[in-house]
Protein backbone atom coordinates (compact mmCIF):
# COMPACT_ATOMS: atom_id res chain seq x y z
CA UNK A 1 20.90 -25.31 -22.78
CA UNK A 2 21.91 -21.64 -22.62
CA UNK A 3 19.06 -19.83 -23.96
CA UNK A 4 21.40 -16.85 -25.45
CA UNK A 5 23.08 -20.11 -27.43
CA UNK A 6 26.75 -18.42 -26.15
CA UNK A 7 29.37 -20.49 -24.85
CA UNK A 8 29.80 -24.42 -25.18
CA UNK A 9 26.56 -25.22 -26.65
CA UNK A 10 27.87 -22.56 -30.19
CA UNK A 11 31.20 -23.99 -29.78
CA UNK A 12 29.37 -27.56 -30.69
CA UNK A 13 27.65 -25.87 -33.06
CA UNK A 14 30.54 -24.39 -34.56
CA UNK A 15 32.37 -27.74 -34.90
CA UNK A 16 29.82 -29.52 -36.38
CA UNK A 17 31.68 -30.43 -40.73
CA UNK A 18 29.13 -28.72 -43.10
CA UNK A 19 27.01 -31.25 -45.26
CA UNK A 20 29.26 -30.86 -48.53
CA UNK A 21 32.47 -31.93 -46.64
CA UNK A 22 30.43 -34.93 -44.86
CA UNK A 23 29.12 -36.46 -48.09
CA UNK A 24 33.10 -36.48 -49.51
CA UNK A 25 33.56 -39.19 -47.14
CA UNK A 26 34.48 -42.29 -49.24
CA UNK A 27 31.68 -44.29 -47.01
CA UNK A 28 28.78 -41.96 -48.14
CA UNK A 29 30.25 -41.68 -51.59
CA UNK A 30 29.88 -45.23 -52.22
CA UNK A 31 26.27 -45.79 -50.42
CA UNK A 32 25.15 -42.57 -52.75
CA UNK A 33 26.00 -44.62 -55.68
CA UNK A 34 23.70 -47.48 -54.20
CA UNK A 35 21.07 -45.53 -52.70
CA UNK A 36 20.93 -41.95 -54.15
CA UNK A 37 22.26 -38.90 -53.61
CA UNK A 38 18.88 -37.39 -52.09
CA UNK A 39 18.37 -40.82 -49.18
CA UNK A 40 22.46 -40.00 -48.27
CA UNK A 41 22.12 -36.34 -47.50
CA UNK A 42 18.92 -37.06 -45.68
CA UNK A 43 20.97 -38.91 -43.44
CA UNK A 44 23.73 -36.45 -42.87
CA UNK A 45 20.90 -34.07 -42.40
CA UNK A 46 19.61 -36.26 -39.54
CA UNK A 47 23.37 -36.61 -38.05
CA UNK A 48 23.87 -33.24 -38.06
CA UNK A 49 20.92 -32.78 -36.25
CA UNK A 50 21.63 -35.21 -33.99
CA UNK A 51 25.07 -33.68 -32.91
CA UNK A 52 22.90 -30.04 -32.14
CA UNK A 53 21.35 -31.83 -30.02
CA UNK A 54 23.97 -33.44 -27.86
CA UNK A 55 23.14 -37.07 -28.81
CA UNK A 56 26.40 -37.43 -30.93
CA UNK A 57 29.76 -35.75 -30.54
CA UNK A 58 30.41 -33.43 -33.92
CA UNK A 59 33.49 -35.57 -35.29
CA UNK A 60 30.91 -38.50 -34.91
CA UNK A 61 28.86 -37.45 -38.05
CA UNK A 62 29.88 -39.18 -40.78
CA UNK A 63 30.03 -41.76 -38.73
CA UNK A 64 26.63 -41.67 -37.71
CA UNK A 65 24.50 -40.73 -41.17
CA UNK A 66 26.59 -43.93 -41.81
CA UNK A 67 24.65 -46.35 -39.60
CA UNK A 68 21.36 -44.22 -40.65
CA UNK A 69 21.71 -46.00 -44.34
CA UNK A 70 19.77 -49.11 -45.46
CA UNK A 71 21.46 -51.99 -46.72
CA UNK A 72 19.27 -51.34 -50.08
CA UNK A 73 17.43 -48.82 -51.73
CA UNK A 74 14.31 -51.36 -51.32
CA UNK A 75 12.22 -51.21 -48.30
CA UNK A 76 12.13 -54.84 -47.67
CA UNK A 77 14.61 -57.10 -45.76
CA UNK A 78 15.51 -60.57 -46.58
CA UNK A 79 15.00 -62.92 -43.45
CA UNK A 80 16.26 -66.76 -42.88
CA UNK A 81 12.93 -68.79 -42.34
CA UNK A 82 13.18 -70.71 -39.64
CA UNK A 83 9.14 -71.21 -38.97
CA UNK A 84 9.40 -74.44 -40.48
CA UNK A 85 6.33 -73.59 -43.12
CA UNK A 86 8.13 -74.11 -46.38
CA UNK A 87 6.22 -71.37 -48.34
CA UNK A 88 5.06 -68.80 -45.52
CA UNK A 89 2.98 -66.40 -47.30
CA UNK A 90 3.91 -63.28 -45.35
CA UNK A 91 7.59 -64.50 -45.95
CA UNK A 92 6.67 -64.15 -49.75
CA UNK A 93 6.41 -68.01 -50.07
CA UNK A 94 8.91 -69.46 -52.14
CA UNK A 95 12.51 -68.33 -52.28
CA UNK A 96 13.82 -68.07 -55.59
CA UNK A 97 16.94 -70.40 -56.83
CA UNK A 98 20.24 -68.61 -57.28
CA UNK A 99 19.91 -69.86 -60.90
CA UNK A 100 16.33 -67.63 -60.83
CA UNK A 101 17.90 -64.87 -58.95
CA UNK A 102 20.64 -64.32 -61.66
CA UNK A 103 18.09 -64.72 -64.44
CA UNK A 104 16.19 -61.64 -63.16
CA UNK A 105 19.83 -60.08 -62.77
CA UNK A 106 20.19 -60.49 -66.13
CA UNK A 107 17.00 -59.78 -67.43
CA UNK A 108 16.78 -56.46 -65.57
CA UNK A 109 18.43 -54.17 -68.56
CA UNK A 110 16.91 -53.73 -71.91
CA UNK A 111 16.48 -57.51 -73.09
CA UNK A 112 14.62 -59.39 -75.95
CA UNK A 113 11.55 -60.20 -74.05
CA UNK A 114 9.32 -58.94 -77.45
CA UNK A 115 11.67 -58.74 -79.85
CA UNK A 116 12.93 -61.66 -82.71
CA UNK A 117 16.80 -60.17 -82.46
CA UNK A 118 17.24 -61.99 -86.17
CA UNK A 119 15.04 -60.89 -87.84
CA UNK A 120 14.57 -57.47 -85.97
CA UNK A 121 10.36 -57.92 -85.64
CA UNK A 122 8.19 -57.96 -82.54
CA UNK A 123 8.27 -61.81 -81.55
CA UNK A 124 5.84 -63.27 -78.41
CA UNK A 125 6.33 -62.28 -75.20
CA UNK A 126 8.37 -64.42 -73.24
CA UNK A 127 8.14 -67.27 -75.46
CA UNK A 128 11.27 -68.67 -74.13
CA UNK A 129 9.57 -69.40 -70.76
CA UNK A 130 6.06 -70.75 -72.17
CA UNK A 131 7.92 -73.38 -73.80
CA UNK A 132 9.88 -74.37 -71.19
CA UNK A 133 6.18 -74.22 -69.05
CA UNK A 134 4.88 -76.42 -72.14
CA UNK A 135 8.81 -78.94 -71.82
CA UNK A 136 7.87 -79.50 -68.31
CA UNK A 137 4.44 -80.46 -69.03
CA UNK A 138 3.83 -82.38 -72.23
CA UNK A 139 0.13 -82.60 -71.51
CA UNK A 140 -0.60 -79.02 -72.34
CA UNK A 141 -1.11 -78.07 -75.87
CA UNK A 142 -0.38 -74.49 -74.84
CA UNK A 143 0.85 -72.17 -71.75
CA UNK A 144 0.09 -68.99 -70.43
CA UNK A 145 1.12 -66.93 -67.72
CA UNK A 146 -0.55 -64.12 -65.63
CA UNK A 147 0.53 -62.16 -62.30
CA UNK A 148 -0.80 -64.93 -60.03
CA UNK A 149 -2.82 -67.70 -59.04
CA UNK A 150 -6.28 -65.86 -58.27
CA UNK A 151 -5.43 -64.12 -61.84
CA UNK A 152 -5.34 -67.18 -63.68
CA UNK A 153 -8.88 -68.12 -62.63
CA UNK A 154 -10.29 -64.73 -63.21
CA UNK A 155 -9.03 -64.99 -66.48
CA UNK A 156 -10.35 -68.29 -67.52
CA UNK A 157 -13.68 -67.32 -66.01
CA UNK A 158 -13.89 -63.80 -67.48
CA UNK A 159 -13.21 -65.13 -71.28
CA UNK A 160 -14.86 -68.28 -71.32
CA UNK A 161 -17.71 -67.69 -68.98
CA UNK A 162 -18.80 -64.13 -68.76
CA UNK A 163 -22.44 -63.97 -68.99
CA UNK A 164 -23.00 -67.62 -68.45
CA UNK A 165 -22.54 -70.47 -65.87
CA UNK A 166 -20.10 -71.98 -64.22
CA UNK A 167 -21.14 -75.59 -62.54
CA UNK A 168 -18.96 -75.48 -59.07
CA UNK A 169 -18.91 -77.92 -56.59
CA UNK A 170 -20.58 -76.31 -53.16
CA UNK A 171 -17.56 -78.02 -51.15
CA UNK A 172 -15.24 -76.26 -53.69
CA UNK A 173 -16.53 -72.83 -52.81
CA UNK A 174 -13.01 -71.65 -50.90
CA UNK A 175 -12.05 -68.93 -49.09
CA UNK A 176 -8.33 -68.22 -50.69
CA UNK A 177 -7.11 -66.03 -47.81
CA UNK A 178 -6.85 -62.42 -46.43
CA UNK A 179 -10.77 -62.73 -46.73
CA UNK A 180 -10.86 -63.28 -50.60
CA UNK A 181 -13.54 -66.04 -51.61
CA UNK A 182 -13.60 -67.63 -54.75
CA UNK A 183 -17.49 -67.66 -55.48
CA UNK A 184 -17.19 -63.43 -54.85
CA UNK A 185 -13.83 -63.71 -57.28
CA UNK A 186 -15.55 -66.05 -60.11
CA UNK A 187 -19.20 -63.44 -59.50
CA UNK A 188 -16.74 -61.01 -60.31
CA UNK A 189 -16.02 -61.65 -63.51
CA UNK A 190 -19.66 -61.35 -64.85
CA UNK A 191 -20.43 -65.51 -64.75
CA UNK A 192 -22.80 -67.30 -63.09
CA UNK A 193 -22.36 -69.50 -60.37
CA UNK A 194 -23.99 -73.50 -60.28
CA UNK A 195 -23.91 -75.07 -57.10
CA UNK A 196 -24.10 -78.47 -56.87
CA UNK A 197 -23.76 -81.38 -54.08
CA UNK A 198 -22.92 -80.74 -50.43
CA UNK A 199 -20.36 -79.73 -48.56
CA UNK A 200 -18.77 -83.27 -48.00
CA UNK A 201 -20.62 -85.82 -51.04
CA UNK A 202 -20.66 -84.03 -54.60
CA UNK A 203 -20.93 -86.80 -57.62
CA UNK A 204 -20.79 -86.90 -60.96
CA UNK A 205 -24.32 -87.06 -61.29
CA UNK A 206 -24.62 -83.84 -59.52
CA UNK A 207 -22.13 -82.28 -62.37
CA UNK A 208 -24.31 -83.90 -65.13
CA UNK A 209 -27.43 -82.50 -63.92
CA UNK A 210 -26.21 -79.19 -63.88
CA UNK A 211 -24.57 -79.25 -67.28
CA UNK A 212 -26.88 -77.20 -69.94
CA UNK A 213 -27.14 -74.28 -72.94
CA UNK A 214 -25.94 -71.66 -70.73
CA UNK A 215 -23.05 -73.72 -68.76
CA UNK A 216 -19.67 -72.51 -69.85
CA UNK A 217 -17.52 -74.66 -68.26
CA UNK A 218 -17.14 -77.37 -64.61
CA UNK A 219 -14.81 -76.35 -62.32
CA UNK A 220 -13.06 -78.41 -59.93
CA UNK A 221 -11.12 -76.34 -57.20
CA UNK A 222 -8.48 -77.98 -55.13
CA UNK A 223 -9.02 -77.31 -51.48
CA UNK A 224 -5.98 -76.48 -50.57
CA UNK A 225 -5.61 -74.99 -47.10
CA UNK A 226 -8.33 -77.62 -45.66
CA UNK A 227 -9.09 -80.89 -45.52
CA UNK A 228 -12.89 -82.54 -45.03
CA UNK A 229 -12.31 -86.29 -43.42
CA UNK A 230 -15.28 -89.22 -43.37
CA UNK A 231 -18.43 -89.69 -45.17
CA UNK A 232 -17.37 -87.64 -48.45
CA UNK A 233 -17.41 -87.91 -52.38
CA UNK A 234 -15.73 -85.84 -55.16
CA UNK A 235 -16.04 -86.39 -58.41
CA UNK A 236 -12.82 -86.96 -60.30
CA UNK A 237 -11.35 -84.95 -63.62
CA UNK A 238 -11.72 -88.77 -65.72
CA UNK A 239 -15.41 -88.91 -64.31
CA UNK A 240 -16.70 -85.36 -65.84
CA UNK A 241 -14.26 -84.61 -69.10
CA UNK A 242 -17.43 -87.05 -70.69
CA UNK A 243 -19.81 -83.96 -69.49
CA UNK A 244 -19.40 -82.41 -73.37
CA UNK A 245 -18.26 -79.45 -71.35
CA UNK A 246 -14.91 -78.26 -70.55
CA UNK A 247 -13.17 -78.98 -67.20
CA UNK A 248 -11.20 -76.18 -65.74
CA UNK A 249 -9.44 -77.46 -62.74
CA UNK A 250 -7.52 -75.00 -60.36
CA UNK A 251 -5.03 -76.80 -58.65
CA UNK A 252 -3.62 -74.19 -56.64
CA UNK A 253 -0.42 -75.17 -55.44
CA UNK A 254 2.10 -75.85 -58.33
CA UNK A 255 2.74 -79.21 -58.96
CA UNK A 256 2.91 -79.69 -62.17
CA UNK A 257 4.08 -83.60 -61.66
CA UNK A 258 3.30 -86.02 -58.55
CA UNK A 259 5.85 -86.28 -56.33
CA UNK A 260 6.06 -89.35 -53.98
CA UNK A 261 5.90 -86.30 -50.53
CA UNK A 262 2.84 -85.45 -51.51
CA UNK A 263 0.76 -88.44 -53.17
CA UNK A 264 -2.59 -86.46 -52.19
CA UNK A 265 -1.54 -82.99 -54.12
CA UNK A 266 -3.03 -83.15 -57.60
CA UNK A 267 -0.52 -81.93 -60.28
CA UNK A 268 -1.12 -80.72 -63.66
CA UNK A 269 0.19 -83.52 -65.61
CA UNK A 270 -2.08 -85.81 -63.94
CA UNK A 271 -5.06 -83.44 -64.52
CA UNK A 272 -4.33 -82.95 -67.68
CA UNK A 273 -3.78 -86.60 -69.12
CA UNK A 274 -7.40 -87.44 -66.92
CA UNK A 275 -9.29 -84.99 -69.42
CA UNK A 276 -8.72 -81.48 -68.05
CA UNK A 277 -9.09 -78.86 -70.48
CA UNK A 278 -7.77 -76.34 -68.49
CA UNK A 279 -5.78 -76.36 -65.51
CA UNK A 280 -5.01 -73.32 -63.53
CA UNK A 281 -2.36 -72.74 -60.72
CA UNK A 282 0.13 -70.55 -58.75
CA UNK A 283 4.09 -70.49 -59.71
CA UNK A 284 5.34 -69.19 -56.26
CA UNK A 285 4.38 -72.09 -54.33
CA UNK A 286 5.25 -76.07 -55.08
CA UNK A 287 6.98 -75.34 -58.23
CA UNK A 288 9.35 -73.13 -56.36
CA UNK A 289 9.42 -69.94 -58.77
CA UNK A 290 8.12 -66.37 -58.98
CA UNK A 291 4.51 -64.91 -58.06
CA UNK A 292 2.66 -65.62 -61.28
CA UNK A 293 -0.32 -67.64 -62.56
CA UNK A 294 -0.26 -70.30 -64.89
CA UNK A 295 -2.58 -71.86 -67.39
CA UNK A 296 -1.90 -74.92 -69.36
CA UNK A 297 -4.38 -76.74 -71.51
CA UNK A 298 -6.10 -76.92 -74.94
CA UNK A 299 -4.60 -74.82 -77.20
CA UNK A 300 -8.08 -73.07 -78.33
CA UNK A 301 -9.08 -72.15 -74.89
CA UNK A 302 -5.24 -70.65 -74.12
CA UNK A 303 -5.71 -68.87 -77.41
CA UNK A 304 -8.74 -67.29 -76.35
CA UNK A 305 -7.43 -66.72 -72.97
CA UNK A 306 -4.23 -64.83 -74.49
CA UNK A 307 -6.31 -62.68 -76.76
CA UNK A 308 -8.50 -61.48 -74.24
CA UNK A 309 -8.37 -57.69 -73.41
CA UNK A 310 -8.23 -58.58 -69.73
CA UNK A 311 -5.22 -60.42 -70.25
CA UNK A 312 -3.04 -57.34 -71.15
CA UNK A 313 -3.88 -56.02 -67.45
CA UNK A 314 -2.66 -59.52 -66.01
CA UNK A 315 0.43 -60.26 -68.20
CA UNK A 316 4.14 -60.47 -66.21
CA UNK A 317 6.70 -58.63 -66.26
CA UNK A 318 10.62 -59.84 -67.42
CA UNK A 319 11.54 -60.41 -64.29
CA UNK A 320 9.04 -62.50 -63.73
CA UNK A 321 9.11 -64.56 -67.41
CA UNK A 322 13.06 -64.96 -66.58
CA UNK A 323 12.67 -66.21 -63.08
CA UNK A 324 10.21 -68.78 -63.91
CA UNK A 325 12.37 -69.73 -67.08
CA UNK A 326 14.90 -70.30 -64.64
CA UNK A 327 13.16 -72.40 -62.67
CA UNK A 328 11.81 -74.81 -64.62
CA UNK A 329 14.98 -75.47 -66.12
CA UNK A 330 17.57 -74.63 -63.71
CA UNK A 331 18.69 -76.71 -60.96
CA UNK A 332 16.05 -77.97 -58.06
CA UNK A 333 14.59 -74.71 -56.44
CA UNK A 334 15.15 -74.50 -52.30
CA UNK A 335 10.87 -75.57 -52.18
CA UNK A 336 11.78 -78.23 -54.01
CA UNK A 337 15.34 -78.90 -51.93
CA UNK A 338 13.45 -78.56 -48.61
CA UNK A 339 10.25 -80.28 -49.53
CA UNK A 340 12.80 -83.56 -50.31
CA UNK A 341 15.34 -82.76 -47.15
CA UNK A 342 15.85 -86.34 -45.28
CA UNK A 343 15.41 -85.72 -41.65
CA UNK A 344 18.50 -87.22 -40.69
CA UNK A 345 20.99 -84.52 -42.07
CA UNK A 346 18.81 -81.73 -40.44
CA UNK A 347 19.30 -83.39 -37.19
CA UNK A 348 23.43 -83.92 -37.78
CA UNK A 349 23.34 -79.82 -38.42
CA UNK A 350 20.76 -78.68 -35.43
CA UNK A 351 22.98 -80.97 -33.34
CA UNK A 352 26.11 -79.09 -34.60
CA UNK A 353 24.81 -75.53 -34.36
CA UNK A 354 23.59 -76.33 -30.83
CA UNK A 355 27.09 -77.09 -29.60
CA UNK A 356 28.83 -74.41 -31.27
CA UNK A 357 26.07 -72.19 -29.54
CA UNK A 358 26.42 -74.03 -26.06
CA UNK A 359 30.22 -73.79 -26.57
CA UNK A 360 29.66 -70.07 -26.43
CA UNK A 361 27.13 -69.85 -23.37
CA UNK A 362 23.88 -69.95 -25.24
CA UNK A 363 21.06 -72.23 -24.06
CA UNK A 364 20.64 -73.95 -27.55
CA UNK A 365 19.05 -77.37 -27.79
CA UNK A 366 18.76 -79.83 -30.61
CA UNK A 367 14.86 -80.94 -30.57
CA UNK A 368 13.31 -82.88 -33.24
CA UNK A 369 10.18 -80.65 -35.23
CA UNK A 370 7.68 -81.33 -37.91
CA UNK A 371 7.53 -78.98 -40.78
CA UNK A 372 4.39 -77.96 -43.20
CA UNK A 373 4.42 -76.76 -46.75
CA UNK A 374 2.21 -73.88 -46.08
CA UNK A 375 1.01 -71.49 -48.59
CA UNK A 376 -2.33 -72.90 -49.31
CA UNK A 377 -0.89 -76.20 -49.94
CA UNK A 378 -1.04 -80.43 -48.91
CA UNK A 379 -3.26 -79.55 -45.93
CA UNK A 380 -2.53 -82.15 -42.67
CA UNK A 381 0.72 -83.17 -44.08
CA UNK A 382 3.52 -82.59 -41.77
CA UNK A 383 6.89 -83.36 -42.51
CA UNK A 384 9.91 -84.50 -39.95
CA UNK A 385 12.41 -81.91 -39.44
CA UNK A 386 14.95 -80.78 -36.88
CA UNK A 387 15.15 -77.18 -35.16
CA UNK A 388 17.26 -75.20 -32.59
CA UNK A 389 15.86 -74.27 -29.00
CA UNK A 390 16.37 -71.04 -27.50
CA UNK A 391 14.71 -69.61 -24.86
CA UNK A 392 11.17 -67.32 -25.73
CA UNK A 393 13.49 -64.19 -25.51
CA UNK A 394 15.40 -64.65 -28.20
CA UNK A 395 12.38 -64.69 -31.00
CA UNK A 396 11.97 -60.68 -30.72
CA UNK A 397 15.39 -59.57 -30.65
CA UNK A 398 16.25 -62.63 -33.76
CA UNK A 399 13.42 -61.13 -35.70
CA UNK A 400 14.69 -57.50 -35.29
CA UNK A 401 18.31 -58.25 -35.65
CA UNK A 402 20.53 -57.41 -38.67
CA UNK A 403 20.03 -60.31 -39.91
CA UNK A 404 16.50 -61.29 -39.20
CA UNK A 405 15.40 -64.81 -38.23
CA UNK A 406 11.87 -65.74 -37.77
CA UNK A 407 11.56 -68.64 -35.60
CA UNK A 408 7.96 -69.92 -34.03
CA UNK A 409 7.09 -69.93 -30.45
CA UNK A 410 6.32 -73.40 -28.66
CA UNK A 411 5.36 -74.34 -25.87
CA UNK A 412 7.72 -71.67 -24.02
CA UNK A 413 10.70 -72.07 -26.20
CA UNK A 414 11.66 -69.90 -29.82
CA UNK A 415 12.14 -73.06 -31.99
CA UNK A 416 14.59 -72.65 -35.57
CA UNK A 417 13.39 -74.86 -37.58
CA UNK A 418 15.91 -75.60 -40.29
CA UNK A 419 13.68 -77.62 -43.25
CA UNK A 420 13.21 -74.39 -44.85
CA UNK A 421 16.45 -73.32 -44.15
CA UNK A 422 19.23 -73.93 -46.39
CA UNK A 423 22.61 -75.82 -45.24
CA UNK A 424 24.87 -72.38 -46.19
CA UNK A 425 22.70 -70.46 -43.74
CA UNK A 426 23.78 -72.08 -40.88
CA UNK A 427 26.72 -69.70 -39.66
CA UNK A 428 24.60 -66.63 -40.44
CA UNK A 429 22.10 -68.24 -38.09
CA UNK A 430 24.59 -69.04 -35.48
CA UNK A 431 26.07 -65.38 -36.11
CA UNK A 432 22.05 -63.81 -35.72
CA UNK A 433 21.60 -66.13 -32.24
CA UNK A 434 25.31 -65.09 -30.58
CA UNK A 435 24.55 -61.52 -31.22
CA UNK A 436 21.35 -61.44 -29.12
CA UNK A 437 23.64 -61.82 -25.83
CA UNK A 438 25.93 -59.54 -27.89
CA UNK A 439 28.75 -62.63 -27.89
């Protein structure tokens, strides 16, 4: 660079539009109108710059604070889940419906969410949603949700059992993830913990023992990211509701019916009808919807539960109450589609997207896969599914691609698993792989 900045290098300079006649291009008008005003000029800024330096010829500007914009104002990007874990936590677990995804659409102006809109008077919060919550189980005399699964739990345990006991099973005593326990969450709340049984044998006997003045309620805690095989016991729901206690049960995942998939997963119908009074459990895993926490049970302990002061820190937002509404009575979420996909159609399409991919050069393989639910849930249960082999070095570039695909690494192949991936993604999919080897 000529230090005296004469000749070509203040010619460029020269040439370079000024920032007010860059953002009148009808490209940066429109992304303003999506993204702001401020993030758009920040990018012409960084164009600009970029053309002082050399990197970018001046009439390339516009063109380049163009390709600086997001898609969205949001920092996160949607990705097609290939892993073949149906609710991958770090994926955000379940994917909402499209029926969910135009409820929060909808709900995202000013809406009725507290209001009676006949009679003009404050009405209960999403009441709409609680009885659909209460339609799809019968069992509960009343509903209640919070801003997740751990919530739920703290909840129940911070109204109903602050100061006193809670009789836990010492094979029950979970670690929930990212280092959370449950006995340091339940200690938490100002109740005390009972341990009783082993790791593998806990009976009813065990529970009974326990019970006393200062026990607040049993709790039986799904285990729902392990599994404990051979010489073990657990006492059932039926087997302590006689206790004269109540039984809180968390059952983690979501179910709130059986489903012939997962005949080991407890649901809360089931838990309920065996004597439960309470039964805890997270919305954004089996049952497909939002991240909340739900609570369904006697309709004195949800009362109490709903009053508490600690429930106004844990309540959802709209979003959330019209998501879940739509979910429980919209059409199947994709959990729910995927969980129930026959293998034999997943083949048929990894089969098709291999040849289309083949057709164009790419070494893309049909290979049969097995699937997991993931997200805490039905432990050991692996379901039959059908993926797409690529060669290892495609996962980076497919993860960091416009369209990102997360795949899983296996034994020296990046395998799509499609389970979790839904039929109309296909093409994108095909579109994400062919533009690796820029085809």
């Amino acid at each position: 660079m000529d230090p005296t900045g004469a000749g070509v290098d203040t010619d460029v300079r020269r040439r370079i539009p000024r920032t007010d006649a860059v953002l009148r291009d009808p490209r940066l008008l429109r992304a303003a109108a999506r993204l702001g005003t401020e993030r758009v000029k920040s990018a012409v800024h960084r164009a600009q710059q970029r053309a002082r330096d050399g990197a970018v010829p001046p009439d390339a500007v516009a063109d380049t604070a163009v390709s600086l914009l997001p898609e969205s104002a949001g920092g996160l990007r949607p990705v097609i889940n290939a892993t073949g874990v149906l609710l991958h936590t770090n994926l955000g677990r379940a994917p909402l419906s499209v029926a969910a995804r135009q409820a929060v659409h909808e709900a995202a102006g000013p809406t009725d969410v507290e209001l009676d809109l006949r009679t003009g008077v404050r009405a209960r919060r999403g009441r709409t949603a609680l009885a659909a919550l209460r339609a799809a189980v019968p069992a509960a005399g009343a509903a209640h949700v919070v801003n997740n699964g751990a919530a739920a739990l703290v909840l129940a345990a911070t109204a109903l059992a602050a100061g006193r006991e809670i009789v836990v099973s010492r094979g029950e005593m979970v670690e929930i993830g990212d280092g959370f326990r449950l006995p340091d969450l339940l200690v938490s709340t100002g109740a005390r913990l009972r341990e009783v049984g082993t790791t593998n044998r806990t009976t009813a006997a065990d529970y009974a023992e326990a019970v006393g003045p200062e026990t607040a309620f049993v709790l039986k805690v799904h285990p729902s990211n392990f599994r404990i095989t051979g010489f073990t016991r657990a006492a059932t729901v039926a087997e302590l509701a006689p206790l004269g206690v109540p039984v809180v049960v968390d059952i983690g995942s979501g179910l709130l019916a059986p489903h012939p998939v997962l005949p080991e997963e407890p649901d809360a119908r089931t838990q309920l009808a065996a004597g439960a009074a309470l039964v805890t459990a997270s919305g954004d895993k089996l049952l497909g919807g939002p991240q909340c926490g739900l609570l369904l049970g006697r309709e004195d302990l949800i009362g109490t539960l709903s009053r508490h002061p600690l429930a106004r820190a844990l309540r959802v937002d709209k979003l959330t109450l019209a998501a879940l509404e739509a979910t429980l009575t919209g059409p199947p979420a994709p959990t729910v589609e995927a969980l129930g996909a026959a293998p034999e159609p997943l083949r048929r399409r990894a089969e098709r997207l291999a040849a289309l991919l083949g057709a164009d050069g790419v070494d893309a393989r049909a290979v049969p896969s097995e699937a997991t639910v993931g997200g805490g849930g039905a432990p050991g249960v692996t379901l039959p599914s059908a993926a797409l082999s690529l060669p290892e070095r495609y996962a980076l570039p497919l993860r960091t691609g416009p369209v990102p695909v997360v795949g899983r690494l296996e034994a020296g192949r990046c395998l799509l698993d499609l389970r979790a991936v839904p039929a109309a993604d296909d093409e994108r999919l095909a579109e994400a792989v062919r533009a690796v080897e820029g085809r």
